[in-house]
C-alpha atoms as a PDB file:
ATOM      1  CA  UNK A   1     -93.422 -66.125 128.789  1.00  0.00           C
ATOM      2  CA  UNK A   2     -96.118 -63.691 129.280  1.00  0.00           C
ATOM      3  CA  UNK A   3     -94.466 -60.909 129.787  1.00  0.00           C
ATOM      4  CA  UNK A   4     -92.568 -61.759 126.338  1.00  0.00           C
ATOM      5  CA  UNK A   5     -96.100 -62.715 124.813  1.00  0.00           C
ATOM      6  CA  UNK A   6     -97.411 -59.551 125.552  1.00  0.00           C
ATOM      7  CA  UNK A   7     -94.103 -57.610 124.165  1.00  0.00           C
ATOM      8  CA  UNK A   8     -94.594 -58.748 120.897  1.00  0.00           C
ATOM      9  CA  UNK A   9     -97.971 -57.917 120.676  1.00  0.00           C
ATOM     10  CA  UNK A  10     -97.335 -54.172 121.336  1.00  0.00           C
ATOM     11  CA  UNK A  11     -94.257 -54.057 119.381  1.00  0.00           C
ATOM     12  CA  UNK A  12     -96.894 -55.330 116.385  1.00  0.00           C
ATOM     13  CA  UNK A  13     -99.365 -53.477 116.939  1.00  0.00           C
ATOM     14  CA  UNK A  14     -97.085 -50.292 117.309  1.00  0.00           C
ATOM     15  CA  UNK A  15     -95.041 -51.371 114.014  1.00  0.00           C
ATOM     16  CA  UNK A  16     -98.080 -51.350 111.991  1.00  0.00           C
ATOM     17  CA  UNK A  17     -99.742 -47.906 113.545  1.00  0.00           C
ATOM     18  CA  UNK A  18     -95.603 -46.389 112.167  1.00  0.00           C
ATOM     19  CA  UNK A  19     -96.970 -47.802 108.954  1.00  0.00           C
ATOM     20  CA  UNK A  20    -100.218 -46.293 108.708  1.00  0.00           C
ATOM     21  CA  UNK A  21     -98.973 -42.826 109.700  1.00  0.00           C
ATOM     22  CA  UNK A  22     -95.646 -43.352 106.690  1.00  0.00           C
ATOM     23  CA  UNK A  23     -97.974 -41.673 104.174  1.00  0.00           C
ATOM     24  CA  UNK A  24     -99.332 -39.056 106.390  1.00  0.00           C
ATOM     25  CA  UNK A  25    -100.111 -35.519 104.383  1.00  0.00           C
ATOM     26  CA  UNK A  26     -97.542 -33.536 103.870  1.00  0.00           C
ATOM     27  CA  UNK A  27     -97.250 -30.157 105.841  1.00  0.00           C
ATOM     28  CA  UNK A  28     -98.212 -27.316 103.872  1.00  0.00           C
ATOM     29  CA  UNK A  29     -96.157 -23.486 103.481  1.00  0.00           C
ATOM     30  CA  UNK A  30     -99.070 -20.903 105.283  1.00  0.00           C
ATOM     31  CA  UNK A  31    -100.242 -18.819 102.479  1.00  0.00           C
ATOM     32  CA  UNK A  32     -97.345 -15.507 102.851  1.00  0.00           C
ATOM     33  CA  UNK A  33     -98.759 -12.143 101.487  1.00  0.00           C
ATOM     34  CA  UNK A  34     -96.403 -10.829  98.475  1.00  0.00           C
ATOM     35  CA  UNK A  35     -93.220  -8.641  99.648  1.00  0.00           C
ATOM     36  CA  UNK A  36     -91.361  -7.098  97.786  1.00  0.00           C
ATOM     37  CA  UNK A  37     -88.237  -5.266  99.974  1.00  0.00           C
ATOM     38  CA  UNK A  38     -87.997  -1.442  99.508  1.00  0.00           C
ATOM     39  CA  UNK A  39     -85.408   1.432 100.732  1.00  0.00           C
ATOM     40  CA  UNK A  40     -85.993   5.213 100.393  1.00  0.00           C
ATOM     41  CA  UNK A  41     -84.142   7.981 101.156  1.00  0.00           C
ATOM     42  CA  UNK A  42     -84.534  12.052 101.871  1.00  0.00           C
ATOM     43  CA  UNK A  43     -81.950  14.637 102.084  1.00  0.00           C
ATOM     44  CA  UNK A  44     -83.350  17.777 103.734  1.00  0.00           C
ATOM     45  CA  UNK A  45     -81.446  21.222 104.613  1.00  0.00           C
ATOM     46  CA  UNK A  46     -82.702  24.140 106.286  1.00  0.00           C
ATOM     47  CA  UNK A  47     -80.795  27.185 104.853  1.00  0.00           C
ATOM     48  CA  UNK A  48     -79.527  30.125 107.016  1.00  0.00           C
ATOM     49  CA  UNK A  49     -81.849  32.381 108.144  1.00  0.00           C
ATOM     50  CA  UNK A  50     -85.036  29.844 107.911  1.00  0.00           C
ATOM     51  CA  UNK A  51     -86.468  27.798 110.852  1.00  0.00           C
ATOM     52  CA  UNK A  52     -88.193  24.775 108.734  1.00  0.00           C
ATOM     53  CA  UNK A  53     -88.248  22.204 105.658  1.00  0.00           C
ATOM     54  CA  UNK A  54     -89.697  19.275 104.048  1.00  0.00           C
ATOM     55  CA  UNK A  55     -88.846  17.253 101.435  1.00  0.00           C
ATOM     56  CA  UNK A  56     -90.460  13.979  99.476  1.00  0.00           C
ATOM     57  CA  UNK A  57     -88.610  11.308  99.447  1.00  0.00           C
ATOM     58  CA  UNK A  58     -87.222   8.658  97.548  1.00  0.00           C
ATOM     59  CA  UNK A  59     -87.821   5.015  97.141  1.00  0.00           C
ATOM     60  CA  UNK A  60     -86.796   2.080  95.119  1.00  0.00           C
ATOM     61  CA  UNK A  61     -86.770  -2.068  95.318  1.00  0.00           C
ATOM     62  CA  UNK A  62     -83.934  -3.775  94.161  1.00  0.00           C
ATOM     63  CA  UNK A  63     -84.739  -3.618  90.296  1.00  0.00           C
ATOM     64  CA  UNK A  64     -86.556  -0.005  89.830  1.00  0.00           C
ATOM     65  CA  UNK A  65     -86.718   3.370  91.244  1.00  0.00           C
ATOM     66  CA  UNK A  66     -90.451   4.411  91.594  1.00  0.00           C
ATOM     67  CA  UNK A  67     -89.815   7.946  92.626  1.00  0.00           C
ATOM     68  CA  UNK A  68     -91.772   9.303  95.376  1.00  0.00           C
ATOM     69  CA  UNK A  69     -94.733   8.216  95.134  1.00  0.00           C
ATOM     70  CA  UNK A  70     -96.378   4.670  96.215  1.00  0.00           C
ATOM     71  CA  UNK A  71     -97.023   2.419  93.679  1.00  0.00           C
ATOM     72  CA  UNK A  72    -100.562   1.505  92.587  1.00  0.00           C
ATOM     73  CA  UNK A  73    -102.249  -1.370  94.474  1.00  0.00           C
ATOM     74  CA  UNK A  74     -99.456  -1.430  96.844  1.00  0.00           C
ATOM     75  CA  UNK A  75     -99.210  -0.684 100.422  1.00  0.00           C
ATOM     76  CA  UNK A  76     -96.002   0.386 101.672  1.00  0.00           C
ATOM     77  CA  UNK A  77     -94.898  -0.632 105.348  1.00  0.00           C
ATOM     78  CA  UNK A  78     -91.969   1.140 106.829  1.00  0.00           C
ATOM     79  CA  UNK A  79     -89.923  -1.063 109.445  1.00  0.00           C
ATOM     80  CA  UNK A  80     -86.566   0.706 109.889  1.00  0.00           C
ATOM     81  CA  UNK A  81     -85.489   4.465 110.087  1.00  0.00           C
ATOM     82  CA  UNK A  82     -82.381   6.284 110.661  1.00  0.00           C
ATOM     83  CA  UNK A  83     -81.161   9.756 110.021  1.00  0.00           C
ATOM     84  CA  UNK A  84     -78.046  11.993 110.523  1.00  0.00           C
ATOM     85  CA  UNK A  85     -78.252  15.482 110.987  1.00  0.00           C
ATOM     86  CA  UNK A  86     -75.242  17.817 110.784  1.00  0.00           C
ATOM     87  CA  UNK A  87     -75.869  21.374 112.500  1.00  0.00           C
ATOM     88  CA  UNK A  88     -74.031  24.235 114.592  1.00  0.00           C
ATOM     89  CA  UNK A  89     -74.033  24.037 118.404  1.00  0.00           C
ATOM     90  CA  UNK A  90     -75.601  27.209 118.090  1.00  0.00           C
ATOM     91  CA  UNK A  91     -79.091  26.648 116.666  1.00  0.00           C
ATOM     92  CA  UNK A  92     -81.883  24.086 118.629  1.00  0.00           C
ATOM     93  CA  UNK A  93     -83.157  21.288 116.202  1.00  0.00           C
ATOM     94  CA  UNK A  94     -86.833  21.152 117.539  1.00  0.00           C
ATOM     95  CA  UNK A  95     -88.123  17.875 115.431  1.00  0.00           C
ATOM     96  CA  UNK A  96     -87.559  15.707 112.691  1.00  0.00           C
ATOM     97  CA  UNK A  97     -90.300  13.983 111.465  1.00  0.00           C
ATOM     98  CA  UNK A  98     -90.979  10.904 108.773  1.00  0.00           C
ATOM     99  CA  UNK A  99     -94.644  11.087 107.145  1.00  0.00           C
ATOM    100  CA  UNK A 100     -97.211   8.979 105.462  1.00  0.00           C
ATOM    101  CA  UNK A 101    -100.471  10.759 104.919  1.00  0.00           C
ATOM    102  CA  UNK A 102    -101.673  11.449 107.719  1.00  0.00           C
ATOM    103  CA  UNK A 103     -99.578   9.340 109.813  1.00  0.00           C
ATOM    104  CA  UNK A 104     -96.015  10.706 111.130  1.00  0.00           C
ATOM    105  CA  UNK A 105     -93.517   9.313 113.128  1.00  0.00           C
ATOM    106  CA  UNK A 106     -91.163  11.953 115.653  1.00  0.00           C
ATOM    107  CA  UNK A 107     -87.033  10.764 115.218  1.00  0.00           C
ATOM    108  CA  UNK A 108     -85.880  11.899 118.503  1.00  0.00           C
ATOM    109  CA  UNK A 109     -82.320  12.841 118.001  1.00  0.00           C
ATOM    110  CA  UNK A 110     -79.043  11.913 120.172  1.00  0.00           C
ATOM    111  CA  UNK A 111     -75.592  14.433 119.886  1.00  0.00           C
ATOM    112  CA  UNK A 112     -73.168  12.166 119.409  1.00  0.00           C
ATOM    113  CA  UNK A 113     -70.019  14.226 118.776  1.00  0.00           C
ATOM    114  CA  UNK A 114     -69.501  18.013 118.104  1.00  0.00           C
ATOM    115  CA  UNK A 115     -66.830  18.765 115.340  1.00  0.00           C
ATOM    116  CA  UNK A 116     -63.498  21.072 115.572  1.00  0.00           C
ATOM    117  CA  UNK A 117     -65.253  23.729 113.773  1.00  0.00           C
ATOM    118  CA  UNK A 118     -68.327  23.937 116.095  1.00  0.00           C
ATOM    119  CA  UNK A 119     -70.703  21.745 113.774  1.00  0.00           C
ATOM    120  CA  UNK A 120     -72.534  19.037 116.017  1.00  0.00           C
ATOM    121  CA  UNK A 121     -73.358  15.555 114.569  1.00  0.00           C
ATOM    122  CA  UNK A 122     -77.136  14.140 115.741  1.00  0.00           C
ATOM    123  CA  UNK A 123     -78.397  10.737 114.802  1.00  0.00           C
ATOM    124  CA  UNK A 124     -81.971   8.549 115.307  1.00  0.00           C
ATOM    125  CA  UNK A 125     -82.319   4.991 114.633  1.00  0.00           C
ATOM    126  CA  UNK A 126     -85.799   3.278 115.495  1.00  0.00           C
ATOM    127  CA  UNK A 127     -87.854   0.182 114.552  1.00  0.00           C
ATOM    128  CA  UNK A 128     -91.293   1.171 113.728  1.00  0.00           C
ATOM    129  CA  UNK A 129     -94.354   0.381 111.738  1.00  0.00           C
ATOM    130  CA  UNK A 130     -95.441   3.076 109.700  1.00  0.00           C
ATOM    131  CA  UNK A 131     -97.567   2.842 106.682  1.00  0.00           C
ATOM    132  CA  UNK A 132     -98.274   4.678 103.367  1.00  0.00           C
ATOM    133  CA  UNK A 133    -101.086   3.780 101.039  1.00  0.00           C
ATOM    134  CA  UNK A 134    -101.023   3.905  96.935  1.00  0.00           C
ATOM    135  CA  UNK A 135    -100.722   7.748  95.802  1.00  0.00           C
ATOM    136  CA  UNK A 136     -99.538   9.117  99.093  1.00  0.00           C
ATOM    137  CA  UNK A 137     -95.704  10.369  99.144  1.00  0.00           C
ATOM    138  CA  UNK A 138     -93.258   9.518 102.119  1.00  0.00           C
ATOM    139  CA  UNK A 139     -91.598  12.806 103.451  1.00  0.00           C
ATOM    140  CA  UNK A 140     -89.453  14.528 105.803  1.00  0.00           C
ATOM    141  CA  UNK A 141     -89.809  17.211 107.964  1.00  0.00           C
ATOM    142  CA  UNK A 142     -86.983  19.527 110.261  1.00  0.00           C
ATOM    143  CA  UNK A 143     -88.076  22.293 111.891  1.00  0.00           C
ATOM    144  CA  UNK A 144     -85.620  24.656 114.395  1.00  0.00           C
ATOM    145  CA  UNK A 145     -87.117  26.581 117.006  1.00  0.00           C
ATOM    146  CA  UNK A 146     -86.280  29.559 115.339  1.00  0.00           C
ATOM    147  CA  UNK A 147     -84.296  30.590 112.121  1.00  0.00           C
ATOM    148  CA  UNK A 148     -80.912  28.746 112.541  1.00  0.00           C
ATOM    149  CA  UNK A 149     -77.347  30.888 111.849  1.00  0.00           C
ATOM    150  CA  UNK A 150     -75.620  27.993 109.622  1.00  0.00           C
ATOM    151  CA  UNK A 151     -77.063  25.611 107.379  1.00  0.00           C
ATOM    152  CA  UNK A 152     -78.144  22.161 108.923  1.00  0.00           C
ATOM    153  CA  UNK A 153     -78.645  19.176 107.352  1.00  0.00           C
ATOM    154  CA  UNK A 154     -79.990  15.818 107.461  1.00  0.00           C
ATOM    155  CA  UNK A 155     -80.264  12.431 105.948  1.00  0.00           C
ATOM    156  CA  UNK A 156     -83.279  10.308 106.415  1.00  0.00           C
ATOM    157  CA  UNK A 157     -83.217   6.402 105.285  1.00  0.00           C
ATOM    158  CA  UNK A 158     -86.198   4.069 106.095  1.00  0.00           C
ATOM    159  CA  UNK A 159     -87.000   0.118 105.083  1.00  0.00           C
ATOM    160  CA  UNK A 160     -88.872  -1.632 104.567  1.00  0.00           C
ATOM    161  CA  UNK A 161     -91.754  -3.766 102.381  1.00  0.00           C
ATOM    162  CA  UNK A 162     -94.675  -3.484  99.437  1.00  0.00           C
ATOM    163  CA  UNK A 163     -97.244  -5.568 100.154  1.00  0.00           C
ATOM    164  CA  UNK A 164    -100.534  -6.271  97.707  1.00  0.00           C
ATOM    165  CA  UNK A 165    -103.450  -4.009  98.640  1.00  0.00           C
ATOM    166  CA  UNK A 166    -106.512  -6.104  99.028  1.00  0.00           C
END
C-alpha cells in the first residue's frame, strides 16, 4: 500500500513538472551571416614560344554576372577549385596558381592520360579557403619552365560564397 502510495505521488508530481515545461520557449535559428553562392571561371593559354600567363577571371551568382571584379561590401570566399590543363609531353608546366590580392593558392597538377597525338591531359581539384575582398580581381596564373613548343591550355573553375563585409 505504500509502495503504491508513494507511486502516485511521483507519477503527480512528475505529470505536473511535463506540464510546466509544455510551454517552454521555443528554440531559436543562430543568427547565419548572408550567402549568396557564386562560381567563376578562367580560361588561360600560353602561346608557342612564351613561358607564362595570367588572366582575370570570371564570376557570377545564379541571377547576374558581375564580371571580374568583387562586388562592393562583399567578401568573396572561395571553397572549391578545379582546373584542366591540356599541353604537349614535351614542355614542363612549372605552376598554376589561383589569386586573391595578395593571397594565392598553388593547384598542383596530376597527368592523367596523354593523347594519340602527343598532347597530355593534367587536372587539380582541391578544397580550400581562399578569400578576396571588395575591388580585388580573382586570377590565374601558368607559368612553364621555359617557353613551351605547342600551345597549352587550361581551365580554372572555383566556388564558392559572398558574404556581407562588416
Amino acid at each position: 500500500m505504500k509502495t503504491t502510495l508513494m507511486g502516485i505521488i511521483l507519477g503527480a508530481a512528475m505529470a505536473a513538472s511535463a506540464v510546466a515545461q509544455g510551454y517552454s520557449q521555443p528554440v531559436r535559428e543562430m543568427e547565419k551571416e548572408a550567402r549568396s553562392a557564386v562560381r567563376g571561371a578562367c580560361e588561360i593559354s600560353i602561346e608557342a614560344g612564351h613561358s607564362g600567363n595570367s588572366v582575370n577571371c570570371a564570376m557570377a551568382d545564379f541571377t547576374q554576372n558581375f564580371g571580374e571584379t568583387v562586388p562592393a561590401g562583399k567578401i568573396l570566399v572561395i571553397e572549391d577549385i578545379a582546373a584542366t590543363c591540356y599541353k604537349s609531353n614535351a614542355d614542363l608546366t612549372a605552376s598554376l596558381l589561383l589569386r586573391t590580392g595578395n593571397f594565392w593558392k598553388p593547384l598542383p597538377l596530376q597527368l592523367v592520360r596523354t593523347l594519340s597525338n602527343g598532347r597530355q591531359i593534367w587536372i587539380s581539384s582541391q578544397q580550400t579557403r581562399l578569400y578576396a575582398k571588395a575591388g580585388e580581381n580573382v586570377w590565374a596564373s601558368v607559368d612553364a619552365s621555359s617557353n613551351v613548343t605547342q600551345s597549352t591550355n587550361c581551365g580554372v573553375r572555383f566556388q564558392g560564397h559572398l558574404v556581407t563585409q562588416q
